[in-house]
PDB file of N, CA and C in Angstrom:
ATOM      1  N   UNK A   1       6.980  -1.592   4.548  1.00  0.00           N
ATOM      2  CA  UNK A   1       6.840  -0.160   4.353  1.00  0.00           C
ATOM      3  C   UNK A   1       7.192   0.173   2.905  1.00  0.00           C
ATOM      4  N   UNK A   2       6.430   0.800   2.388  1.00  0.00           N
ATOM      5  CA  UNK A   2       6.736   1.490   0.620  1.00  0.00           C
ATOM      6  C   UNK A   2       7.557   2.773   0.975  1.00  0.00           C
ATOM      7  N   UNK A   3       8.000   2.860  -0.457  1.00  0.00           N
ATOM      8  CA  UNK A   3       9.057   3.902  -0.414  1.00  0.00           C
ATOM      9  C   UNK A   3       8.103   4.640  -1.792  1.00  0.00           C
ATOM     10  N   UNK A   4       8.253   5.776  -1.996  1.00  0.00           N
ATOM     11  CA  UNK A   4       8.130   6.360  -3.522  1.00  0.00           C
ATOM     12  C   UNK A   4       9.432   7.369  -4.130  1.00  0.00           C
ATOM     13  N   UNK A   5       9.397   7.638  -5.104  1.00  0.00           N
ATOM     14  CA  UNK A   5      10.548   7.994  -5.652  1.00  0.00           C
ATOM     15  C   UNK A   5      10.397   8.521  -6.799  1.00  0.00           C
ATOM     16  N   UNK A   6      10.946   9.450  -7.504  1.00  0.00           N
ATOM     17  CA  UNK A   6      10.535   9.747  -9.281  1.00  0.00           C
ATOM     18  C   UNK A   6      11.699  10.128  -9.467  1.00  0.00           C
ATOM     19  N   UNK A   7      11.795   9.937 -11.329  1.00  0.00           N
ATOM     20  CA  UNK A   7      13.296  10.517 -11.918  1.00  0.00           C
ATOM     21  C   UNK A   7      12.418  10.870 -12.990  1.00  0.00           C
ATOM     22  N   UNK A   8      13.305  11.775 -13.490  1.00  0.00           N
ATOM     23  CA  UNK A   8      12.625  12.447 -14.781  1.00  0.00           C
ATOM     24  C   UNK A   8      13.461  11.769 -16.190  1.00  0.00           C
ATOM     25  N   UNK A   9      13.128  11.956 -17.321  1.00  0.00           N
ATOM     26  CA  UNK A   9      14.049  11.332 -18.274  1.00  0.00           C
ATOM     27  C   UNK A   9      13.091  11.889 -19.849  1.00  0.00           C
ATOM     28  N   UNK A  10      13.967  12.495 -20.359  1.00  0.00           N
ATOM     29  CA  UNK A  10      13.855  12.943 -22.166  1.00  0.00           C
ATOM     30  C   UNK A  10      14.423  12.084 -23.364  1.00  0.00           C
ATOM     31  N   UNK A  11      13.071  12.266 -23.672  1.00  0.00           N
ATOM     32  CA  UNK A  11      13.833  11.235 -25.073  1.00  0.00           C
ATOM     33  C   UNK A  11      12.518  10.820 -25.528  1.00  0.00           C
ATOM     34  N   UNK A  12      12.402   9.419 -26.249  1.00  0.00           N
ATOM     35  CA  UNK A  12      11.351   8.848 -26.895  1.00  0.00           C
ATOM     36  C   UNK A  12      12.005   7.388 -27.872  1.00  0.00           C
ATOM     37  N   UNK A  13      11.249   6.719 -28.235  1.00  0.00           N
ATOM     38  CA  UNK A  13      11.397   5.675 -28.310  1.00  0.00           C
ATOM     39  C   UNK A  13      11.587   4.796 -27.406  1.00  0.00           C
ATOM     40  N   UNK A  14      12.497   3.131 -27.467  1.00  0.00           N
ATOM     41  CA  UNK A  14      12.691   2.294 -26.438  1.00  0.00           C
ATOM     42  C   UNK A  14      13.973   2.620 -25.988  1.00  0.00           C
ATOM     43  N   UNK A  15      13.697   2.796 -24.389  1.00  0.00           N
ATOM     44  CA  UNK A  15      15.031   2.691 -23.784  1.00  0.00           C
ATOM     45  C   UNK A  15      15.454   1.351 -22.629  1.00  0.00           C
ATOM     46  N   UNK A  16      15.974   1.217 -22.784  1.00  0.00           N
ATOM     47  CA  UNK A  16      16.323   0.699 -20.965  1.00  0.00           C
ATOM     48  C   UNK A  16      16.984   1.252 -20.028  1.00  0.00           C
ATOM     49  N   UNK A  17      17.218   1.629 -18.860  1.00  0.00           N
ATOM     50  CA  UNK A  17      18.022   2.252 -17.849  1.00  0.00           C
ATOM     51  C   UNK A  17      17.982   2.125 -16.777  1.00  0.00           C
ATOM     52  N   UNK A  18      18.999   1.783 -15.950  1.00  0.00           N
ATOM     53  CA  UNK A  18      19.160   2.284 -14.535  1.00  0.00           C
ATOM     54  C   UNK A  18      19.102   3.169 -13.475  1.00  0.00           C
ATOM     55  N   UNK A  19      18.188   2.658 -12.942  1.00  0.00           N
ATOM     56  CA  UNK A  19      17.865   3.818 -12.018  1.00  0.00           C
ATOM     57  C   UNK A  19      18.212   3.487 -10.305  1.00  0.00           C
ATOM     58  N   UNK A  20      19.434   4.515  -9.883  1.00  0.00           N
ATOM     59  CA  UNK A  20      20.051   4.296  -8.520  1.00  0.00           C
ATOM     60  C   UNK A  20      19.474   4.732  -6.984  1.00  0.00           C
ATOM     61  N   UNK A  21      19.699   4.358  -6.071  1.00  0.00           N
ATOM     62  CA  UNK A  21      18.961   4.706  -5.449  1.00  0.00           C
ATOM     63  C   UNK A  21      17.649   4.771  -4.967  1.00  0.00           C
ATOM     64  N   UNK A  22      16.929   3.477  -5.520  1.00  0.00           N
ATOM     65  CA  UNK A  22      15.557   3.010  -4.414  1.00  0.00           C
ATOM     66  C   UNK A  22      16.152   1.908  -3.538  1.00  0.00           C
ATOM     67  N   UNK A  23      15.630   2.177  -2.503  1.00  0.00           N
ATOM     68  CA  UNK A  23      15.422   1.123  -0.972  1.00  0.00           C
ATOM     69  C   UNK A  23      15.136  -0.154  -1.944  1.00  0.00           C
ATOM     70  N   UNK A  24      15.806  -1.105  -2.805  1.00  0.00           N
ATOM     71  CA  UNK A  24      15.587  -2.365  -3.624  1.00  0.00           C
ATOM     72  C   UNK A  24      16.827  -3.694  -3.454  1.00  0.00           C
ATOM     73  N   UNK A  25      16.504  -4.699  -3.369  1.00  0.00           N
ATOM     74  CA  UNK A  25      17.472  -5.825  -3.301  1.00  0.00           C
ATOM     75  C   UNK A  25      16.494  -6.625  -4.353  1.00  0.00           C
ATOM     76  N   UNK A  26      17.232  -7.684  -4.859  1.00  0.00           N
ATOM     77  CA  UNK A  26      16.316  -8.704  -6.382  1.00  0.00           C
ATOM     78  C   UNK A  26      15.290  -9.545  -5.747  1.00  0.00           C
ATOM     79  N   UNK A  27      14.732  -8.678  -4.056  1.00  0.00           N
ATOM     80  CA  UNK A  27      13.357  -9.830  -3.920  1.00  0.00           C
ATOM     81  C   UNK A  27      12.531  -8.799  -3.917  1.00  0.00           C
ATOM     82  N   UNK A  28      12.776  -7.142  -4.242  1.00  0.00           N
ATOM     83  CA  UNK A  28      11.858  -6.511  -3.251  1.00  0.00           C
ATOM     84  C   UNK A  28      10.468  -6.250  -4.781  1.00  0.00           C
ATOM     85  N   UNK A  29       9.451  -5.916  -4.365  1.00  0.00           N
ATOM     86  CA  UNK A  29       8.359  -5.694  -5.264  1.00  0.00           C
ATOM     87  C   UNK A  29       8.492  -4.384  -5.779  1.00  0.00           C
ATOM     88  N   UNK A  30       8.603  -3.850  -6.984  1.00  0.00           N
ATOM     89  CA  UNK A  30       8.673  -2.040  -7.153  1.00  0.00           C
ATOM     90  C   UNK A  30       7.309  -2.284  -8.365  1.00  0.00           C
ATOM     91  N   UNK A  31       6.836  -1.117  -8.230  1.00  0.00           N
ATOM     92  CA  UNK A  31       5.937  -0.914  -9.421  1.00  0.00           C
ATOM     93  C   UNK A  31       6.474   0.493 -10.158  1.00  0.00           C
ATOM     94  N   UNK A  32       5.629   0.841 -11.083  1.00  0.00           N
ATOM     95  CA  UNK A  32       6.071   2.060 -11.985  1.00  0.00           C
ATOM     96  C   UNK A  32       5.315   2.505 -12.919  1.00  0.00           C
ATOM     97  N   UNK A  33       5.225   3.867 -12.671  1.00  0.00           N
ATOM     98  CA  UNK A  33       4.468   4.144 -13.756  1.00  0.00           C
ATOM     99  C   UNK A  33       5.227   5.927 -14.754  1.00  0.00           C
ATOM    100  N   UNK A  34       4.772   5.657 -15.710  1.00  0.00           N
ATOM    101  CA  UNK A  34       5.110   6.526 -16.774  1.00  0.00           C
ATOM    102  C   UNK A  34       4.202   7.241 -17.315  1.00  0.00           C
ATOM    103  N   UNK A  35       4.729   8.679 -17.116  1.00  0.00           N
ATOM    104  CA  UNK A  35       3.606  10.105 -17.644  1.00  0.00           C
ATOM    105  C   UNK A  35       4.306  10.795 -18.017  1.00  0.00           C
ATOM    106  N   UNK A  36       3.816  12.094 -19.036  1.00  0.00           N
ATOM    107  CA  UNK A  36       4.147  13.340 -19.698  1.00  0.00           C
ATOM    108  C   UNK A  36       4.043  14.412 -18.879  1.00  0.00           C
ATOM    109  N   UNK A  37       5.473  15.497 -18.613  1.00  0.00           N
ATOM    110  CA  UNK A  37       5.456  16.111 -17.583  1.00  0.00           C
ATOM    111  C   UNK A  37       5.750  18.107 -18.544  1.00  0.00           C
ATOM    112  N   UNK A  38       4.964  18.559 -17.916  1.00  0.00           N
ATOM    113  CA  UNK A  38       5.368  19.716 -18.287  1.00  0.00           C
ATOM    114  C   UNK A  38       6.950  20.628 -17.565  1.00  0.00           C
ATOM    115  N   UNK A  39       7.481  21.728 -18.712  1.00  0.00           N
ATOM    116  CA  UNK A  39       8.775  22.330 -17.722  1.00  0.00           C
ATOM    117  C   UNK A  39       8.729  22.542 -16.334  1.00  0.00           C
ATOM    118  N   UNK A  40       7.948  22.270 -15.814  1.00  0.00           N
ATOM    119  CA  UNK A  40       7.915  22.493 -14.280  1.00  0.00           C
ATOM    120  C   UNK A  40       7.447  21.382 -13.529  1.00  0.00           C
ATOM    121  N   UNK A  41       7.798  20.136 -14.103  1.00  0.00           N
ATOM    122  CA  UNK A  41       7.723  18.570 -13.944  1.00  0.00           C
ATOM    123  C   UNK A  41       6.607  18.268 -13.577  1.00  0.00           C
ATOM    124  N   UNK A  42       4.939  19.107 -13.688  1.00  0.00           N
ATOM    125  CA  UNK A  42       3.884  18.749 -13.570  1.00  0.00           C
ATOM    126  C   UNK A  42       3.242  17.538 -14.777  1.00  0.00           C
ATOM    127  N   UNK A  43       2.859  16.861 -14.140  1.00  0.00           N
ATOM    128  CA  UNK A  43       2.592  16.039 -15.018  1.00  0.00           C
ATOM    129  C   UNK A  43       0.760  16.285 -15.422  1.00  0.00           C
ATOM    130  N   UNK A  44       0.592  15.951 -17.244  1.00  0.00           N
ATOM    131  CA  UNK A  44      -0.571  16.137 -18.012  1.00  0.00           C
ATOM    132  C   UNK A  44      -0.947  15.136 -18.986  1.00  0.00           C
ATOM    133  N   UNK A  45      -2.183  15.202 -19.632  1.00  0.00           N
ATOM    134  CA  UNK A  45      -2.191  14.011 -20.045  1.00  0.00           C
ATOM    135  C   UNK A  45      -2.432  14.144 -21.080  1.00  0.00           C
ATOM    136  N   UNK A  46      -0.568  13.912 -21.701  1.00  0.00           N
ATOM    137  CA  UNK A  46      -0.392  14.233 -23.395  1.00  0.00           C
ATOM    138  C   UNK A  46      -0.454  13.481 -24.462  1.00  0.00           C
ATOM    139  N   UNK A  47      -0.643  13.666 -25.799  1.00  0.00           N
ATOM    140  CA  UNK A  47      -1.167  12.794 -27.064  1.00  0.00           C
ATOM    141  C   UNK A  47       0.230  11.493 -26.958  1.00  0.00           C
ATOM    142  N   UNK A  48       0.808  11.770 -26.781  1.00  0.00           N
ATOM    143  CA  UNK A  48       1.831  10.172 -26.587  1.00  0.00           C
ATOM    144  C   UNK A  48       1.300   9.107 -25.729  1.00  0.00           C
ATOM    145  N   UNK A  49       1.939   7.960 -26.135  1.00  0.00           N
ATOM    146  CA  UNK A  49       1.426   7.194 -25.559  1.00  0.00           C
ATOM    147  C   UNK A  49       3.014   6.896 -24.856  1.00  0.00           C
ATOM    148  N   UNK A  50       3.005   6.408 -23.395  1.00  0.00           N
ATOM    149  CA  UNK A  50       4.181   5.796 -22.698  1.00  0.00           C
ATOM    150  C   UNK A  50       4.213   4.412 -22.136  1.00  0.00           C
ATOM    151  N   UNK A  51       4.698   3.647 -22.578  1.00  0.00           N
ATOM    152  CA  UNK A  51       4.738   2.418 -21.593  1.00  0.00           C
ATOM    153  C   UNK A  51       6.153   2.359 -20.541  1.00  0.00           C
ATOM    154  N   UNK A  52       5.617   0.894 -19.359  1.00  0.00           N
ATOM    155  CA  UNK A  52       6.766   0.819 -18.941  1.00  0.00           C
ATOM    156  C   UNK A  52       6.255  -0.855 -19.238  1.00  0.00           C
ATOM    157  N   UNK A  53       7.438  -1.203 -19.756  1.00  0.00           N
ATOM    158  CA  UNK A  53       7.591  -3.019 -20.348  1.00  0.00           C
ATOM    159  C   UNK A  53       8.133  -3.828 -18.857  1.00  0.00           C
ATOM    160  N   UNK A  54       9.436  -3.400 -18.577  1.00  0.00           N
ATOM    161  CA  UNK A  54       9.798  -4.392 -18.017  1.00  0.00           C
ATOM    162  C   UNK A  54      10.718  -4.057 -16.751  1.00  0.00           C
ATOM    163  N   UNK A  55      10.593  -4.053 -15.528  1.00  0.00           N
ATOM    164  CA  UNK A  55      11.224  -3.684 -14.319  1.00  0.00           C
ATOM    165  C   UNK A  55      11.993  -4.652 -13.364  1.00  0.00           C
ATOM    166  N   UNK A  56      13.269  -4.539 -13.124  1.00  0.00           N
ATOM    167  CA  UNK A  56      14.018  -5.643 -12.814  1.00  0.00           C
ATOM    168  C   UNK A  56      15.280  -4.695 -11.747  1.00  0.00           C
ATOM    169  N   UNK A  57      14.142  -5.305 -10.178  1.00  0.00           N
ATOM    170  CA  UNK A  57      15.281  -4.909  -9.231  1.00  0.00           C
ATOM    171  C   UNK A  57      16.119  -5.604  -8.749  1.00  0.00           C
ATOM    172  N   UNK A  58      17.309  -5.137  -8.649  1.00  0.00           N
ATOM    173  CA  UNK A  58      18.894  -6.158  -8.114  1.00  0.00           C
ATOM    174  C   UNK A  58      19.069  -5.727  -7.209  1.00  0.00           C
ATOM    175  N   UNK A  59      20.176  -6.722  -5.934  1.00  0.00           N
ATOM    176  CA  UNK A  59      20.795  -6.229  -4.938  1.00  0.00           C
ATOM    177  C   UNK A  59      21.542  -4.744  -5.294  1.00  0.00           C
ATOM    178  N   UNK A  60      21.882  -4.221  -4.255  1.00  0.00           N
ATOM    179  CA  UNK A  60      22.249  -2.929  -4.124  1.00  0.00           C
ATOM    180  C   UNK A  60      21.406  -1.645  -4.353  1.00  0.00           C
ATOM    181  N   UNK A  61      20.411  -1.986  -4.526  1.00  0.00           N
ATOM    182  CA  UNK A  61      19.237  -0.388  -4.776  1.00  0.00           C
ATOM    183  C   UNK A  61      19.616  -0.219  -6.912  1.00  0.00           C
ATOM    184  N   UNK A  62      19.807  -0.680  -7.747  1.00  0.00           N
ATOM    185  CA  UNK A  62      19.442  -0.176  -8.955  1.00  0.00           C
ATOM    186  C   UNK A  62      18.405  -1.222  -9.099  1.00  0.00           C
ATOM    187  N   UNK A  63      17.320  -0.597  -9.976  1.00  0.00           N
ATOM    188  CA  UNK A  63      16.254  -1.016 -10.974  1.00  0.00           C
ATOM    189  C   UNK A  63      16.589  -0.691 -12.190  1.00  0.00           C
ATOM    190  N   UNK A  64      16.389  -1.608 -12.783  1.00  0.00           N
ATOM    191  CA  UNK A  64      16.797  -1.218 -14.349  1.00  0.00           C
ATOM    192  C   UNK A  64      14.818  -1.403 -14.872  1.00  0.00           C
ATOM    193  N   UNK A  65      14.649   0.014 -15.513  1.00  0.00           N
ATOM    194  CA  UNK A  65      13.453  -0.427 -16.623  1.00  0.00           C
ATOM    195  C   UNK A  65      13.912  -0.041 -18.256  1.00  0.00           C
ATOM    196  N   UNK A  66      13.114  -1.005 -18.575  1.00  0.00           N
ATOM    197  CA  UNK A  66      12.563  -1.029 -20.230  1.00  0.00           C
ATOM    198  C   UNK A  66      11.436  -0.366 -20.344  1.00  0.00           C
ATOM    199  N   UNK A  67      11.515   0.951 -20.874  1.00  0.00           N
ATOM    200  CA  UNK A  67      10.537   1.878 -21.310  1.00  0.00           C
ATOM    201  C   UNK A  67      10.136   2.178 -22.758  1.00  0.00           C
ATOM    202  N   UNK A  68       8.890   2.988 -23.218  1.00  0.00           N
ATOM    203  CA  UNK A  68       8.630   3.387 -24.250  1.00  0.00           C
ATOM    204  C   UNK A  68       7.973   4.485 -24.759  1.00  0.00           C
ATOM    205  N   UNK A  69       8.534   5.809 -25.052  1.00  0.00           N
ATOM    206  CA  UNK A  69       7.749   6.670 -25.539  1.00  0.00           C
ATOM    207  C   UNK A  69       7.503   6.940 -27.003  1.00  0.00           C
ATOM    208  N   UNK A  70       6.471   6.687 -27.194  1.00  0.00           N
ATOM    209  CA  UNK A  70       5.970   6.626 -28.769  1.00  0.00           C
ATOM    210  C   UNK A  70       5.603   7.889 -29.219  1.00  0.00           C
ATOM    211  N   UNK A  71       6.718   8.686 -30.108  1.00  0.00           N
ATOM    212  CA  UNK A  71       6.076   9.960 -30.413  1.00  0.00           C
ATOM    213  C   UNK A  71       7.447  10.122 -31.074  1.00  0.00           C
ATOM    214  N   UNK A  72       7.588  11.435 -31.835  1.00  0.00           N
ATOM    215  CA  UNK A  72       8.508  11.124 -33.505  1.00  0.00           C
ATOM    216  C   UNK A  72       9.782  12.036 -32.492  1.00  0.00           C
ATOM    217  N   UNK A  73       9.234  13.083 -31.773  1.00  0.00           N
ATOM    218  CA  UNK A  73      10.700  14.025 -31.331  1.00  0.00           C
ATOM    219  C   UNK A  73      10.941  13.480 -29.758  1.00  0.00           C
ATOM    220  N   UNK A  74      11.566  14.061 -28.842  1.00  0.00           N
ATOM    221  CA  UNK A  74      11.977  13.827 -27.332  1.00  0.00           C
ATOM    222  C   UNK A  74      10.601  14.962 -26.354  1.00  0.00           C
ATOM    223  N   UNK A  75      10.355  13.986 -25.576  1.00  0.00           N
ATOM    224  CA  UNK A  75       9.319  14.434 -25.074  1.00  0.00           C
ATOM    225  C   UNK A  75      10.116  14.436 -23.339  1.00  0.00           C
ATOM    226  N   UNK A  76       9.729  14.882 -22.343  1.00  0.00           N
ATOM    227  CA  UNK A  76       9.775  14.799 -20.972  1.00  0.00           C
ATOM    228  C   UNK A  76       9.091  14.313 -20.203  1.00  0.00           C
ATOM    229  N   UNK A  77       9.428  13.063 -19.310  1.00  0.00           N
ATOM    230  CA  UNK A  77       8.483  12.136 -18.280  1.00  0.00           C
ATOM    231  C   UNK A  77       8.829  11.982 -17.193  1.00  0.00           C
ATOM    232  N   UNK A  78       7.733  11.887 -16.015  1.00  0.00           N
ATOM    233  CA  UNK A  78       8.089  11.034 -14.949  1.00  0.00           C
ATOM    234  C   UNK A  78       8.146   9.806 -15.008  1.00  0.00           C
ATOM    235  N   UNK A  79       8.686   8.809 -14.309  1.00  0.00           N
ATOM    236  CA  UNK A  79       8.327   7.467 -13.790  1.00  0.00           C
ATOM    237  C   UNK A  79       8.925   7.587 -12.346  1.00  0.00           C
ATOM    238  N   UNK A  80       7.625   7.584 -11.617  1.00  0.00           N
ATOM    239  CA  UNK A  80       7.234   7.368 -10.290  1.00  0.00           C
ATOM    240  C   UNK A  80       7.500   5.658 -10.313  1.00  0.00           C
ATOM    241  N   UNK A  81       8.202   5.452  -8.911  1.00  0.00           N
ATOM    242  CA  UNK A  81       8.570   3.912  -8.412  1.00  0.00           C
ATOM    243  C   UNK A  81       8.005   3.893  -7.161  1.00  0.00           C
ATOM    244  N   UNK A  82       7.368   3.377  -7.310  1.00  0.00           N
ATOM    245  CA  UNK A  82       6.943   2.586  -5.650  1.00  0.00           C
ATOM    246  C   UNK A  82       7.220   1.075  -5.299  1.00  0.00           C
ATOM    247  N   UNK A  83       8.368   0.703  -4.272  1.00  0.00           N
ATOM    248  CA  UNK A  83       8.997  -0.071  -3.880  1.00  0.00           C
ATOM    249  C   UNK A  83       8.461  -0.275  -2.116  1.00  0.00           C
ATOM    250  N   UNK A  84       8.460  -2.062  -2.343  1.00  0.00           N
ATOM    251  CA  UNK A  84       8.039  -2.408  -0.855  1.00  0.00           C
ATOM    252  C   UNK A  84       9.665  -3.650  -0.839  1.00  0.00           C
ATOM    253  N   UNK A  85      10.100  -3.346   0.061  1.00  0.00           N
ATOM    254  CA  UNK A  85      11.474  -4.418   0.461  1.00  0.00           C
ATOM    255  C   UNK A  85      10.311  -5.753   1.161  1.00  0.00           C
TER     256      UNK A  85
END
């Protein structure tokens, strides 16, 4: 069974972070994706470009990703997780 999930997060450039709380142990599969969200967390499809590099789930429910928003000031995103245990 999949789970879905989103957190929001501001900023730009490379980050890495933890994210608590998905249904995850270090076998389960999560995917992810990264978009530009307007003040009312709708997401559009803005001149930045976003990656997500690198996703690494551990026992206890955190995922840690390595992200990237390429753009000079702090912008606002989703990354939607979809996790299968």
């Amino acid at each position: 069974m999949s789970t879905t999930k989103d957190f929001f997060v501001t900023g730009h450039g490379a980050f890495k972070k933890p994210f608590n709380g998905l249904p995850v142990n270090s076998n389960s599969v999560v995917l992810a994706n990264i978009c530009e969200v307007d003040d009312n967390n709708n997401p559009f499809p803005g001149d930045a470009t976003m990656r997500i590099h690198n996703i690494v789930p551990l026992d206890g429910g955190v995922t840690w990703v390595y992200a990237e928003i390429i753009w000079e000031g702090d912008l606002r995103a989703r990354i939607r997780f979809v996790t299968d245990l």
